[in-house]
N, C-alpha and C. Protein backbone atom coordinates (compact mmCIF):
# COMPACT_ATOMS: atom_id res chain seq x y z
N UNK A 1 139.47 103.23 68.76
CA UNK A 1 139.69 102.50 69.98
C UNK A 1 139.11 103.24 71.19
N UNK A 2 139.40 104.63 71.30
CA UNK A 2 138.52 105.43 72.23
C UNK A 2 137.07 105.61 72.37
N UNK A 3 135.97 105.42 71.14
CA UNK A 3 135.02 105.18 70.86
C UNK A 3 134.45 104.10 71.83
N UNK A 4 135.37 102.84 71.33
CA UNK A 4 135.06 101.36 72.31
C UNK A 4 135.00 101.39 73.66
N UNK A 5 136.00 102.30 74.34
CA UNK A 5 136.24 101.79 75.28
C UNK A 5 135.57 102.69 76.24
N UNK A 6 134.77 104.51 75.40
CA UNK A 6 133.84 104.47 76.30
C UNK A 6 132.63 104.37 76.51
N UNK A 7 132.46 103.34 75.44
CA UNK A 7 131.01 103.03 75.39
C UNK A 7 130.96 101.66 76.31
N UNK A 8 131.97 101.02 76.22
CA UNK A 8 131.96 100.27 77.30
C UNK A 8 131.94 100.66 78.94
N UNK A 9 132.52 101.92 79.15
CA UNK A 9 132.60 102.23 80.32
C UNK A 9 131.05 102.51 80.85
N UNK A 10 130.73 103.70 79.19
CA UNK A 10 129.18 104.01 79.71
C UNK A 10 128.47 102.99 80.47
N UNK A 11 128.37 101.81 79.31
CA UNK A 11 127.62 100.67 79.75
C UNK A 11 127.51 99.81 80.83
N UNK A 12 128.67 100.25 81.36
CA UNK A 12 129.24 99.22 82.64
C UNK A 12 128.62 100.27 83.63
N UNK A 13 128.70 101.30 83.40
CA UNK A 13 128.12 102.22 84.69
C UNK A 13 126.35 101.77 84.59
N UNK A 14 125.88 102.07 83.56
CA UNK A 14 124.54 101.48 83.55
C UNK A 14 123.79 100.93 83.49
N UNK A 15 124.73 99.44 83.60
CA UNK A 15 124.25 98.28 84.47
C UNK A 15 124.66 98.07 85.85
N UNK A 16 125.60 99.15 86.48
CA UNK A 16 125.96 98.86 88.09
C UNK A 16 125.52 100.31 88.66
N UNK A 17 124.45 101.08 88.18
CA UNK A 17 123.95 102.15 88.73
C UNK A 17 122.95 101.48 89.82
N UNK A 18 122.37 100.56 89.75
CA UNK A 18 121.23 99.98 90.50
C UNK A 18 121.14 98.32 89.79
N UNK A 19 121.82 97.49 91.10
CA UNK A 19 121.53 96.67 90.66
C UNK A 19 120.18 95.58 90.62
N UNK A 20 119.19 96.11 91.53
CA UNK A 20 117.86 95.52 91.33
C UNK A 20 117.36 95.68 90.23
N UNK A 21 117.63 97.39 89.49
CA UNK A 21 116.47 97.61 88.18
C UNK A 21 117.29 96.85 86.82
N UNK A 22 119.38 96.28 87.15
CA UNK A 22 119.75 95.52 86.53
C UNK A 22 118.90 94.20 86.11
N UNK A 23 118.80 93.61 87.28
CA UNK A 23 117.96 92.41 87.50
C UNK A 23 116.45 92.31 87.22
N UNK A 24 116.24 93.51 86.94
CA UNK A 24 114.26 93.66 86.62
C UNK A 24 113.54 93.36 88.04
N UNK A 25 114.47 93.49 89.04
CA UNK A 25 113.87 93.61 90.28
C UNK A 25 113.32 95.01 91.09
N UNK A 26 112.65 95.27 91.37
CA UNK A 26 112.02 96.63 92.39
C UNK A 26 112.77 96.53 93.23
N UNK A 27 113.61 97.51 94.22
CA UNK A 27 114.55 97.44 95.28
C UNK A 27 113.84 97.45 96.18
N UNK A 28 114.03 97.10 97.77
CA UNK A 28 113.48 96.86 98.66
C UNK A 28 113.04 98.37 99.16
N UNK A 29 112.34 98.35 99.73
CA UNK A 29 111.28 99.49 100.58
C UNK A 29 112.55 99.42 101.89
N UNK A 30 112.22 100.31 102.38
CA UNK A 30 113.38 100.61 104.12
C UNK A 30 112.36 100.36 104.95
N UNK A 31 113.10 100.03 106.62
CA UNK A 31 112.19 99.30 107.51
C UNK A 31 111.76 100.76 107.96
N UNK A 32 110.26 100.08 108.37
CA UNK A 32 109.76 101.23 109.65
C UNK A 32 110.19 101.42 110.34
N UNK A 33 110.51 103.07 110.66
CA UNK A 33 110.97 103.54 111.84
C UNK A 33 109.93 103.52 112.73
N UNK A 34 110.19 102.69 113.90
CA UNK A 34 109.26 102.88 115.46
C UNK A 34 109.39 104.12 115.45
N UNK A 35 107.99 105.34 115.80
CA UNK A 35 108.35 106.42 116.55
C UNK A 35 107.98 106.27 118.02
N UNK A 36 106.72 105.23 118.38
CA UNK A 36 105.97 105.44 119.26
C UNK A 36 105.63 104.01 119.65
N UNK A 37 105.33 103.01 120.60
CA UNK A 37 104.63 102.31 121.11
C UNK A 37 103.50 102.94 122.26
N UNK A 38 102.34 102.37 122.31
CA UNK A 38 101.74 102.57 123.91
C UNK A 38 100.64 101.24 123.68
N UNK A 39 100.73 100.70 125.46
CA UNK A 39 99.53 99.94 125.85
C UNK A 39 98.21 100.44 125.61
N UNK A 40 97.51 99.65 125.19
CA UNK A 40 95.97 99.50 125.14
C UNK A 40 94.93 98.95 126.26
N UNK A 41 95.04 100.27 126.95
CA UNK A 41 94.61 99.68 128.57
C UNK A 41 93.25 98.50 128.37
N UNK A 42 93.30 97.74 129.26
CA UNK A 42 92.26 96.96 129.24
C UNK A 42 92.04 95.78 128.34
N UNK A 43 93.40 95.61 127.69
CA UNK A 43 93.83 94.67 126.36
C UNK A 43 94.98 94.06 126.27
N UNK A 44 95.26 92.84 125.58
CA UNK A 44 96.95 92.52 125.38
C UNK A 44 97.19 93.05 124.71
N UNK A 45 97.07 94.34 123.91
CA UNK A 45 97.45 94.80 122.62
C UNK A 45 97.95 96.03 123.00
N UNK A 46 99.00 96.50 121.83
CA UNK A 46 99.47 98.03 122.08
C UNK A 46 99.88 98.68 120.79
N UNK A 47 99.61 99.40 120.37
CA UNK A 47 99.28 100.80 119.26
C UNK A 47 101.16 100.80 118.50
N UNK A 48 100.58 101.13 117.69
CA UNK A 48 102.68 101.55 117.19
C UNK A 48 102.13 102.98 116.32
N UNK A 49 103.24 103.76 116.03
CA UNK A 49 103.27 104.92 115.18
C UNK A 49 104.27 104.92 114.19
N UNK A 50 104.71 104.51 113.41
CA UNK A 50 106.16 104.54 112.86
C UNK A 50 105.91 105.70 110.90
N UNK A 51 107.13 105.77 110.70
CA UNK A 51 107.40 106.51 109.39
C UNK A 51 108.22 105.37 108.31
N UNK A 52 107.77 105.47 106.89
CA UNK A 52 108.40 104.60 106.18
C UNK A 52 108.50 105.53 105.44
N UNK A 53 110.20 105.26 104.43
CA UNK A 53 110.79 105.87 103.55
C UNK A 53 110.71 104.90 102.52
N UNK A 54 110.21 105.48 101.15
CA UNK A 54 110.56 104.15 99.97
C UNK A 54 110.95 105.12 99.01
N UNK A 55 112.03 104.37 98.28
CA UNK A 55 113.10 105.40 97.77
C UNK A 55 112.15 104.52 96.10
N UNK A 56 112.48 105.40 95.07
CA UNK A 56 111.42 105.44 93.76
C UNK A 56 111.67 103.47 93.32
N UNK A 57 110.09 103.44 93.31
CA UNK A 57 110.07 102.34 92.84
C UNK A 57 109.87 101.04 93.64
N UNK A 58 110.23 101.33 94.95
CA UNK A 58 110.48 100.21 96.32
C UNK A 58 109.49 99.40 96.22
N UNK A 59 109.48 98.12 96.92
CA UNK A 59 108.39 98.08 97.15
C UNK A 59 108.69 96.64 98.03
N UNK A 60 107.35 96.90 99.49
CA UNK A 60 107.32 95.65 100.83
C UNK A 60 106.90 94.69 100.22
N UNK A 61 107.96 93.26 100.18
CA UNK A 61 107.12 92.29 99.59
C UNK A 61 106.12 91.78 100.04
N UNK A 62 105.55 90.49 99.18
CA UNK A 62 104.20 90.48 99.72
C UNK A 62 103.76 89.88 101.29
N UNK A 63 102.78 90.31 101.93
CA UNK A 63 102.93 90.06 103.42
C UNK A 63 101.65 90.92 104.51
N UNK A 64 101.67 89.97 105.25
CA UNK A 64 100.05 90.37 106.32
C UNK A 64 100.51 90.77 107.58
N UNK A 65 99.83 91.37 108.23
CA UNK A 65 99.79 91.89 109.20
C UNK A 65 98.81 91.12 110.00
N UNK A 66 99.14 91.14 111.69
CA UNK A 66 98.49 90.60 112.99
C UNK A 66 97.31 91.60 113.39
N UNK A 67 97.32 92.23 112.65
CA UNK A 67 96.37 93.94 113.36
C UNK A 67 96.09 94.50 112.57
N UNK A 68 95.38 95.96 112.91
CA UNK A 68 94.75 96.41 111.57
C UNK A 68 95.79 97.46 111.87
N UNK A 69 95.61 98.09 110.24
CA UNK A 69 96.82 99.40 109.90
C UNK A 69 96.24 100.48 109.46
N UNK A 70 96.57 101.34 109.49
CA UNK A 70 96.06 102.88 109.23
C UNK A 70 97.04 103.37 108.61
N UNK A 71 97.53 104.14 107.27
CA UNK A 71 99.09 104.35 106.32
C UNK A 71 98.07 105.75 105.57
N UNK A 72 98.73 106.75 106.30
CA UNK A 72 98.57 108.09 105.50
C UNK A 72 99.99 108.59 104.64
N UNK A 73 99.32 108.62 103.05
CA UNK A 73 100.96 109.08 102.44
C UNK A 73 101.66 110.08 102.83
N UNK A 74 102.33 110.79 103.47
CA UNK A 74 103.03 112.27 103.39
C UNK A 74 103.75 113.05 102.19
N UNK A 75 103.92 112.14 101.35
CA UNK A 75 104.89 112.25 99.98
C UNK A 75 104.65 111.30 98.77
N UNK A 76 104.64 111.93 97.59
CA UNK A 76 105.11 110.61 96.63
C UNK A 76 103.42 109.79 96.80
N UNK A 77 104.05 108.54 96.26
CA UNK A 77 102.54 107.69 96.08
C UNK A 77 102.64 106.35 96.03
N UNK A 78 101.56 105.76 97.02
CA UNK A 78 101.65 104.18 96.93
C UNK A 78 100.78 103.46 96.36
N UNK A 79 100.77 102.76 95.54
CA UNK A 79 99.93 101.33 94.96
C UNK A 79 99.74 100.18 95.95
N UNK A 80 98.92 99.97 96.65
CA UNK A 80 98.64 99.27 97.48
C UNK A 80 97.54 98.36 96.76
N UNK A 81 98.49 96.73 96.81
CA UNK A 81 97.85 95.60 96.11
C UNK A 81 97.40 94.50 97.12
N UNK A 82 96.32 94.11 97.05
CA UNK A 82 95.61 93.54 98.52
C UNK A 82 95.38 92.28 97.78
N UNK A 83 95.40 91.05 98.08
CA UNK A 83 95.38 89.91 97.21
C UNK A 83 93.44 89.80 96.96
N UNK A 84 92.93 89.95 96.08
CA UNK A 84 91.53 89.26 95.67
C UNK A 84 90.83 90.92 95.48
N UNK A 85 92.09 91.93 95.56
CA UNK A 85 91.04 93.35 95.35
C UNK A 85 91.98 93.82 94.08
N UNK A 86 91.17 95.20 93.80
CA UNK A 86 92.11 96.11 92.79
C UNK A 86 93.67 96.78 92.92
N UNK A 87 94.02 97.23 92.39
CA UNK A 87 94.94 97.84 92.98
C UNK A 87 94.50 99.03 93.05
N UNK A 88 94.92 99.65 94.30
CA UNK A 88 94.84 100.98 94.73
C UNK A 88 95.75 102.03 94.92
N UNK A 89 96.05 103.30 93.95
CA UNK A 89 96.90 104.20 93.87
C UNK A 89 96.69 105.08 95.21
N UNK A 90 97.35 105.60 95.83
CA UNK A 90 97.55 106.47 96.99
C UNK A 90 98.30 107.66 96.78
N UNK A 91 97.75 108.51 96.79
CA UNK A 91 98.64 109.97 96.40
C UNK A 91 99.07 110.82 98.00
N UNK A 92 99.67 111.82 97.76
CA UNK A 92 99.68 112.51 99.55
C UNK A 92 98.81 112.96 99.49
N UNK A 93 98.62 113.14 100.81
CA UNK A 93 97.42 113.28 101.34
C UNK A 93 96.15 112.76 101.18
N UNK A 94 96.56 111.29 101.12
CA UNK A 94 95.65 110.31 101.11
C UNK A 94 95.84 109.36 102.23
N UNK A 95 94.77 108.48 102.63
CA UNK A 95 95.34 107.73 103.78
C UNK A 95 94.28 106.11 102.77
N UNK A 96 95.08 105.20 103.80
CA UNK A 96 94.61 103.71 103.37
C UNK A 96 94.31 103.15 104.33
N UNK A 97 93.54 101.77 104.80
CA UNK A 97 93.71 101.13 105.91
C UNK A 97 93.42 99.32 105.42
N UNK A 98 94.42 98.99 106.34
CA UNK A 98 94.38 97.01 106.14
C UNK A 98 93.97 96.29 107.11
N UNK A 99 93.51 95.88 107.21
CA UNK A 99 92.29 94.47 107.93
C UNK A 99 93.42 93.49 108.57
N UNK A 100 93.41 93.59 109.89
CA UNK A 100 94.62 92.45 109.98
C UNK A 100 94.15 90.98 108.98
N UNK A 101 95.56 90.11 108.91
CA UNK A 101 95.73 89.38 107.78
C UNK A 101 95.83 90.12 106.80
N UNK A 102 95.31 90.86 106.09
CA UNK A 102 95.29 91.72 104.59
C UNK A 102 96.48 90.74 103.81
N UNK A 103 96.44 89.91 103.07
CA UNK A 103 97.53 90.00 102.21
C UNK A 103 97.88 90.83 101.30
N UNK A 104 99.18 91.86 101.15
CA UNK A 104 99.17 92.38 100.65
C UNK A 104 100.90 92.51 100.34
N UNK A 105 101.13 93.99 98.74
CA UNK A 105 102.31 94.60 98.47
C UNK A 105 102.12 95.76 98.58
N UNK A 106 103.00 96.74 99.14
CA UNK A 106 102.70 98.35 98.67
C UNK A 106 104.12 98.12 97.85
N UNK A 107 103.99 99.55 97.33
CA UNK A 107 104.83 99.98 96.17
C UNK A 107 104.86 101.48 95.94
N UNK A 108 106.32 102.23 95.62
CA UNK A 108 105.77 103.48 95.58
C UNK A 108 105.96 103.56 94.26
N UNK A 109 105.49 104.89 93.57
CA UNK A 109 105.78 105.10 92.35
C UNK A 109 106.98 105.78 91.94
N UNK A 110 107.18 106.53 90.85
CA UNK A 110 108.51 106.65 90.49
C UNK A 110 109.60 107.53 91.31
N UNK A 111 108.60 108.35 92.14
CA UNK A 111 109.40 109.49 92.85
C UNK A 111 109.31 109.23 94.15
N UNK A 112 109.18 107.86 94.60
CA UNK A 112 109.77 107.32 95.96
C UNK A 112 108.06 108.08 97.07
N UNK A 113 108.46 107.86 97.77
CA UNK A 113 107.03 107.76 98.64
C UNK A 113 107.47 108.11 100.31
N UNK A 114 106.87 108.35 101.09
CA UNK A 114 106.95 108.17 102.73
C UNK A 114 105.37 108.39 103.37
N UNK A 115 105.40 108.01 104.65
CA UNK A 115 104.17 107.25 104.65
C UNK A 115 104.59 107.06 106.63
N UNK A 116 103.30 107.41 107.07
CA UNK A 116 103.26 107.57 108.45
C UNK A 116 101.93 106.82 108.65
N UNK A 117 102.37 105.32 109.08
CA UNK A 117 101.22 104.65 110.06
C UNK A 117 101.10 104.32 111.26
N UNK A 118 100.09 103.59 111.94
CA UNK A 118 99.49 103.67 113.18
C UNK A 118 99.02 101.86 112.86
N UNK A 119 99.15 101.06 113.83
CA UNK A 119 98.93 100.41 113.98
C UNK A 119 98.52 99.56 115.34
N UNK A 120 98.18 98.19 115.59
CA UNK A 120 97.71 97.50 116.56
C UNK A 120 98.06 95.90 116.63
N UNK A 121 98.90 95.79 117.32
CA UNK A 121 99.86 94.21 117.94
C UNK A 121 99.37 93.63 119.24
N UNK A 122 100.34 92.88 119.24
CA UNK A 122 100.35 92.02 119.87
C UNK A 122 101.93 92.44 120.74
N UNK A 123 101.81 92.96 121.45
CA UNK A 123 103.55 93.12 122.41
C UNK A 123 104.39 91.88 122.23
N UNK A 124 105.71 92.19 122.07
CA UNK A 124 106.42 91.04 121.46
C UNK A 124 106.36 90.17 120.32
N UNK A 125 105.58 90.35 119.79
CA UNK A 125 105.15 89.38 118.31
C UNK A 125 105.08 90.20 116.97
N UNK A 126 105.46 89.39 116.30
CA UNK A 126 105.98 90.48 114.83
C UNK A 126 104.97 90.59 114.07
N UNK A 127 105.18 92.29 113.84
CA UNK A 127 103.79 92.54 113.10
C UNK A 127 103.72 92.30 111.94
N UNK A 128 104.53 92.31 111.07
CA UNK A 128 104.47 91.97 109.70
C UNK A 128 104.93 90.14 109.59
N UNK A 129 104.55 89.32 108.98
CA UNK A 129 104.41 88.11 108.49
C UNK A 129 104.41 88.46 106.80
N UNK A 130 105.71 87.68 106.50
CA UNK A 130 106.19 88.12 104.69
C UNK A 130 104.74 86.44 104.11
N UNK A 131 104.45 86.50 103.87
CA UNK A 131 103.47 85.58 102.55
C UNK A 131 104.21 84.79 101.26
N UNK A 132 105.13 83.76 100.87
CA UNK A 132 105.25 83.25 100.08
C UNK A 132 104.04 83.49 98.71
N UNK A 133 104.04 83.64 97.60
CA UNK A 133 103.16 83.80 96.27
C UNK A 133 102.69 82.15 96.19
């Protein structure tokens, strides 16, 4: 009877350790931290700097950007999937860049990722746009 009941326990823990990888889902990526805004003299546009944390496995669903992006890894590694290209592995100390519109997913690999980009908006208007499949 002790046998049963902790193999049941086991089991119950390791299906409620994570319930996305329960579900065969990738857990969500964490939002960018703003570090920085500034105007782009002579333009409606203004620059951002922010840091992203993706804890193993994360990954931004799919989705375009208003501006172009600049994403140097600091850690860990991203697969960056651009709709109509290859996929592209990103290790640290690597950098990437996206074409405003880009449709795209990043993703990190197993040991989670962080990642410091630079980008270019539109003041007040959201830079990321999520993409339905």
């Amino acid at each position: 009877m002790k046998a049963y009941f902790s193999i049941a326990i086991l089991l119950a823990g390791i299906l409620s350790v994570h319930p996305a990888m329960a579900a065969g889902m990738a857990p969500a990526a964490k939002e960018t931290q703003v570090l920085q805004r500034i105007r782009v003299q002579g333009t409606d546009r203004e620059m951002g700097m922010g840091i992203a944390a993706f804890p193993p496995n994360a990954e931004k669903p799919r989705h375009k950007a208003i501006g172009p992006e600049v994403v140097y890894v600091l850690e860990g590694e991203i697969t960056v999937l651009v709709d109509g290209m290859p996929a592209k592995v990103v290790h640290a100390g690597e950098s990437y860049q996206l074409a405003a519109k880009d449709v795209h997913v990043t993703k990190a690999g197993p040991a989670g990722a962080k990642t410091v980009a630079s980008w270019v908006t539109v003041p007040g208007k959201q830079f990321n746009v999520f993409v339905p499949k």
